[in-house]
Protein backbone atom coordinates (compact mmCIF):
# COMPACT_ATOMS: atom_id res chain seq x y z
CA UNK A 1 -13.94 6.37 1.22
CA UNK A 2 -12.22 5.97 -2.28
CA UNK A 3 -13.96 5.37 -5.39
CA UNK A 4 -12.09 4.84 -9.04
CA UNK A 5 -14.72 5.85 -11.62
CA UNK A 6 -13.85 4.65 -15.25
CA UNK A 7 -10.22 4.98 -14.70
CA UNK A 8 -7.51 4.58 -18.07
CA UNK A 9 -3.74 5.16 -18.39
CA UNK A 10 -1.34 4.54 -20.80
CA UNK A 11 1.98 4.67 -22.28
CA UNK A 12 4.34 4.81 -24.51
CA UNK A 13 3.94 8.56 -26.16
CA UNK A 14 3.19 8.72 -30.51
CA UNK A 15 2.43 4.52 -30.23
CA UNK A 16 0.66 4.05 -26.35
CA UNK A 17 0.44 0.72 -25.15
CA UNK A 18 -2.83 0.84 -22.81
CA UNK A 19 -2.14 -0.47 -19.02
CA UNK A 20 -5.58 0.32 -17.59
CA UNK A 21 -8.84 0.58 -19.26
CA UNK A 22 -12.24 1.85 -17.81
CA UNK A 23 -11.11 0.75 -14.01
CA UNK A 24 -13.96 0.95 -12.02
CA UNK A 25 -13.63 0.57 -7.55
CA UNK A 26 -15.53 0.96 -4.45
CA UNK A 27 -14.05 0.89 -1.34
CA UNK A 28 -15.28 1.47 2.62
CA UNK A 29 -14.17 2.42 5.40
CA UNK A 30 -13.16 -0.96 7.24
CA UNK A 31 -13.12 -2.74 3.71
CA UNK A 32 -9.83 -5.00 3.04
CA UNK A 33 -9.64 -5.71 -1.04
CA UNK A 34 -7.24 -7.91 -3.23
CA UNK A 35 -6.31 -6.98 -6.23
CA UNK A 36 -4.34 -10.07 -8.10
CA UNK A 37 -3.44 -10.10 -12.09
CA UNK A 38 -0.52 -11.11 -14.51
CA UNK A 39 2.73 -9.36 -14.13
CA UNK A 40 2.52 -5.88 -16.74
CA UNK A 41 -1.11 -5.61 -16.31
CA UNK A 42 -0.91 -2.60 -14.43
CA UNK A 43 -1.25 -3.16 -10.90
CA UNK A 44 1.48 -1.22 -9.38
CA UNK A 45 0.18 1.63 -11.70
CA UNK A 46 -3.11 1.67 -9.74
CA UNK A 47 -1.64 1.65 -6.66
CA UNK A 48 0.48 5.11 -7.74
CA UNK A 49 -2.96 6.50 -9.62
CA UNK A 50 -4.60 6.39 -6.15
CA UNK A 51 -1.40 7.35 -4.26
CA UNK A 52 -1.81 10.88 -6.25
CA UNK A 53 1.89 10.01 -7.98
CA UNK A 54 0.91 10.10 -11.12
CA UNK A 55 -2.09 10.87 -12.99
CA UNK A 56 -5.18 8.67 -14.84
CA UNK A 57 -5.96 10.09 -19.06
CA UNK A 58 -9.12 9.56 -18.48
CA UNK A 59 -11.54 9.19 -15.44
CA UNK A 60 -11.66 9.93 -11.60
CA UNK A 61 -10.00 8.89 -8.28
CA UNK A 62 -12.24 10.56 -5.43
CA UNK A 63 -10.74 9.34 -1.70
CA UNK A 64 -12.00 11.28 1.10
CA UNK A 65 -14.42 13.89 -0.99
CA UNK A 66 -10.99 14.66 -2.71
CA UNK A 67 -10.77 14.40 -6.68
CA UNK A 68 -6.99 13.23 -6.33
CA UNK A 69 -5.92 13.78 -10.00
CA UNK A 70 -6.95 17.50 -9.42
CA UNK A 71 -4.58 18.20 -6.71
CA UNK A 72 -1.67 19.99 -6.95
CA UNK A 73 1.74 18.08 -6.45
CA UNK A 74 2.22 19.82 -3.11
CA UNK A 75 -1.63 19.03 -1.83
CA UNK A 76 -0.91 15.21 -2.79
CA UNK A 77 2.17 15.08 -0.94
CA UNK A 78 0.48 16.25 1.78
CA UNK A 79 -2.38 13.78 1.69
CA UNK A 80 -0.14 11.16 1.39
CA UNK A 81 1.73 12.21 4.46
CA UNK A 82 -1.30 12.60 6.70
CA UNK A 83 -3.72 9.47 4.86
CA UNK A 84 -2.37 7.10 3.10
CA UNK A 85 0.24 4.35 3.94
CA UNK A 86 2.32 2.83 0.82
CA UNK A 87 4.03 -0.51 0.85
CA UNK A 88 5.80 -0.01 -1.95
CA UNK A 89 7.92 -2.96 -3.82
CA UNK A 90 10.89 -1.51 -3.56
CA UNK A 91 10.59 -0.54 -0.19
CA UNK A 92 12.03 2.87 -0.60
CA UNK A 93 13.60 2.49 2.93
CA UNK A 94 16.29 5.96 3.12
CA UNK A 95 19.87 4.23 3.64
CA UNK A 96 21.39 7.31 5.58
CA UNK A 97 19.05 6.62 8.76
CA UNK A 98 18.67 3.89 11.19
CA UNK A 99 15.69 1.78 11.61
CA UNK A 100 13.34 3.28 13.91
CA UNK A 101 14.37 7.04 12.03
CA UNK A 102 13.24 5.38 8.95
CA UNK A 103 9.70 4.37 10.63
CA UNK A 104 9.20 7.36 12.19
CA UNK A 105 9.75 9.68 9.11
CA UNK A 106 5.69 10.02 8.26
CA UNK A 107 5.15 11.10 12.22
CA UNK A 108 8.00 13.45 12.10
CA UNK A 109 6.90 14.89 9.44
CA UNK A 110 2.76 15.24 10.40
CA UNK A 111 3.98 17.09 13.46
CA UNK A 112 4.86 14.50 16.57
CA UNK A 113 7.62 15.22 18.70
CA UNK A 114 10.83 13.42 18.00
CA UNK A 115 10.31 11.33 21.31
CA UNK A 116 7.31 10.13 20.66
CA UNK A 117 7.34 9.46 16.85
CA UNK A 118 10.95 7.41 18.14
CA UNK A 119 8.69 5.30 20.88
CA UNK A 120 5.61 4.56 18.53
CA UNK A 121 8.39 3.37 15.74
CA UNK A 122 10.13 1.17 18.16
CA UNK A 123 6.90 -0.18 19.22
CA UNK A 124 6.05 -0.64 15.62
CA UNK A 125 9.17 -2.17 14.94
CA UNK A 126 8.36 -4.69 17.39
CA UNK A 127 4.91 -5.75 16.33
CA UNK A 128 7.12 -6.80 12.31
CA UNK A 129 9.36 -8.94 14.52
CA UNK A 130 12.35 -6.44 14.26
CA UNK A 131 12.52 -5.58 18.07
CA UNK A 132 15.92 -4.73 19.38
CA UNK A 133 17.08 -3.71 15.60
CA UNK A 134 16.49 0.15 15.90
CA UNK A 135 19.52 1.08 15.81
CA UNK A 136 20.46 -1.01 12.53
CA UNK A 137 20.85 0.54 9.27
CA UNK A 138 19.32 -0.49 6.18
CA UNK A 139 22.37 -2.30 4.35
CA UNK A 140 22.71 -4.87 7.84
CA UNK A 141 19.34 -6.25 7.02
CA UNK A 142 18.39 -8.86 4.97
CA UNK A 143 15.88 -8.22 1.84
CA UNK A 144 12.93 -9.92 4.26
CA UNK A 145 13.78 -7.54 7.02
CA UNK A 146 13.83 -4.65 5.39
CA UNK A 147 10.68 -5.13 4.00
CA UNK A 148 9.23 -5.13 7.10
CA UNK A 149 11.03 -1.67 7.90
CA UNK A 150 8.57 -0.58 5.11
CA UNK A 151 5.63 -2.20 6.47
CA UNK A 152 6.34 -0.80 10.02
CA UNK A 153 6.76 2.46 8.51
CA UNK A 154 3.59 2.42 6.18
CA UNK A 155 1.62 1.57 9.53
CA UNK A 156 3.20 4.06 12.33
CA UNK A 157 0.86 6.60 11.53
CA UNK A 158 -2.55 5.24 11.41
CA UNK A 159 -3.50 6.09 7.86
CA UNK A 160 -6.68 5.88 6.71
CA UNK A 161 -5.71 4.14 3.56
CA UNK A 162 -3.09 1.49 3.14
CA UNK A 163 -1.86 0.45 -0.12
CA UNK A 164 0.69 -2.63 -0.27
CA UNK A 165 2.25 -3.69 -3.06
CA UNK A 166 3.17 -7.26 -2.79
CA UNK A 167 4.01 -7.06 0.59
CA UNK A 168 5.12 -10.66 1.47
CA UNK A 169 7.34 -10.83 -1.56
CA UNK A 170 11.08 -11.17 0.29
CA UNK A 171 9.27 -13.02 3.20
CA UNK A 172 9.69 -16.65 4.32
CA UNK A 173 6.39 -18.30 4.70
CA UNK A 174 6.13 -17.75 8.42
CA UNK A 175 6.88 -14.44 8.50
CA UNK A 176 4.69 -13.36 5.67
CA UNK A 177 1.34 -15.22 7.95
CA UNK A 178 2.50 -13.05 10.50
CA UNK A 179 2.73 -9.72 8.76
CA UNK A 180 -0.98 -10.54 6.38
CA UNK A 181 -2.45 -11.12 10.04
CA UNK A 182 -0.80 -7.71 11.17
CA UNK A 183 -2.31 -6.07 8.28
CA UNK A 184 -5.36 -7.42 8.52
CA UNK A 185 -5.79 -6.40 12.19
CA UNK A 186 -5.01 -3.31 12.01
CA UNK A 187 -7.79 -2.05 9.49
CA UNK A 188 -10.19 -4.27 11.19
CA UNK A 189 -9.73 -2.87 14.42
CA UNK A 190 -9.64 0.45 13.21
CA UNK A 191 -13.06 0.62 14.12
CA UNK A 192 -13.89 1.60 10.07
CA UNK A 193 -11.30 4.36 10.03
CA UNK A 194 -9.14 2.42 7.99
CA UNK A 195 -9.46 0.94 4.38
CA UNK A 196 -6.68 -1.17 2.72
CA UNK A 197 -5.80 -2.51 -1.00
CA UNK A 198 -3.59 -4.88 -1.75
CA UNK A 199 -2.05 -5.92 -4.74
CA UNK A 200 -0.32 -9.54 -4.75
CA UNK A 201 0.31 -12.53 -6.69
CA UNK A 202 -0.01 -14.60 -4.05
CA UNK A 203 -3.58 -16.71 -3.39
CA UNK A 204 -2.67 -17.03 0.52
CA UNK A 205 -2.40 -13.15 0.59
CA UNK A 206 -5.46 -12.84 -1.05
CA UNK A 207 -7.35 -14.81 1.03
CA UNK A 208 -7.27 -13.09 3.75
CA UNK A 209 -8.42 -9.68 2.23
CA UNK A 210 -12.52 -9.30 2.12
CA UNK A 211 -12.89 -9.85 -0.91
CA UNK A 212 -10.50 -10.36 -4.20
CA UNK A 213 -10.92 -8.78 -7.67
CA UNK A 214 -8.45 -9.46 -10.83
CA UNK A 215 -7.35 -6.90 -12.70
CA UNK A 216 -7.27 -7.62 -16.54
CA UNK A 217 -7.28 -5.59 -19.93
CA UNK A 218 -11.16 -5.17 -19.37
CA UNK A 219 -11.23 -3.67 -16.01
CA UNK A 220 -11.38 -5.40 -12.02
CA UNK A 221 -13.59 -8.39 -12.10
CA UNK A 222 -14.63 -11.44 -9.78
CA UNK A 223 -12.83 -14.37 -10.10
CA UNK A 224 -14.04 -17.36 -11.54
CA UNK A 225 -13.94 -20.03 -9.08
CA UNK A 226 -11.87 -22.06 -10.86
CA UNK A 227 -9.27 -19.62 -11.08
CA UNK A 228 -5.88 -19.51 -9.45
CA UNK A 229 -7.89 -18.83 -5.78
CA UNK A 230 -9.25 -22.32 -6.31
């Protein structure tokens, strides 16, 4: 379903400073991965290399049968919109609409009627724990809450891919359980149709992905045992 063959980006124009270096992924339909690391090691830039928001130097990003750093910035909008789901960290939630507009935004846009995309995104909404809220807007929730306005909204539309960037960061320990199970359920019972990646610096969120790799200046590797999943 996606595969990340030698993958390298940097920046920092006449002196680069190298964030990723020969990344190298696999991953199936069905498949849950971790990806943990140190903070600047470039783990929110692989989530946007795959996303199709910005580009690798060096190296390919094939999801679906799709080379994504050859598409045109209109063709990777649109693949976002209809396959991908992004959890981004700074939830990106649009403060002029309510709630539920804000969650139904990607079906709206891939073509469901207004009624519909409003009763999937209140159902939605209710499986983060934010029934009732709807209505709200953005600035009358807390950081926790709208976080899972961002979740809801990555998951309305099914996507075949969902990328989360530390997901469970605002959340209270409770509430985070609850929305790593939700994740986790719905690409397992996507009967394979769904693949997710998650990047975290959290152990407990990695745990309950498949399996974990760490990203470091040499690439994704296993971790060692003793290491912080220990």
């Amino acid at each position: 379903m996606l595969t990340l063959d030698s993958i390298t980006k940097s920046f920092g124009g006449a002196h680069p400073r190298g964030v990723l270096d020969k990344v190298s992924l696999a991953l199936q339909p069905g498949e849950y991965v971790a990806v943990m690391g140190e903070s600047g090691v470039g783990k929110s830039t692989l989530l946007n290399l795959i996303a199709g928001l910005d580009s690798p130097d060096s190296g390919r990003i094939v999801f679906d049968g799709q080379d994504v750093g050859g598409l045109t910035d209109e063709e990777a909008t649109l693949l976002r919109r209809r396959a991908m789901g992004f959890v981004f960290q700074a939830f990106h939630v649009l403060p002029y609409l309510t709630v539920a507009q804000n969650v139904a935004l990607p079906l709206l846009l891939n073509g469901v009627a207004r009624r519909d995309a409003m009763v999937r995104a209140s159902a939605m909404l209710a499986e983060v724990g934010l029934a009732g809220r709807d209505d709200s807007l953005p600035r009358e929730l807390s950081g926790g809450e709208t976080q899972r306005v961002a979740i809801a909204r990555a998951l309305v539309h099914n996507p075949r891919l969902l990328l989360a960037d530390e997901p469970t960061g605002n959340l209270d320990a409770d509430t985070a359980s609850q929305i790593l199970t939700l994740l986790r359920e719905r690409i397992k019972h996507s009967a394979g149709s769904t693949a997710g990646l998650l990047v975290t610096h959290s152990a407990h969120a990695a745990a309950t992905a498949d399996r974990v790799l760490v990203l470091t200046a040499h690439g994704l590797t296993v971790p060692h045992p003793a290491s912080q999943l220990a």
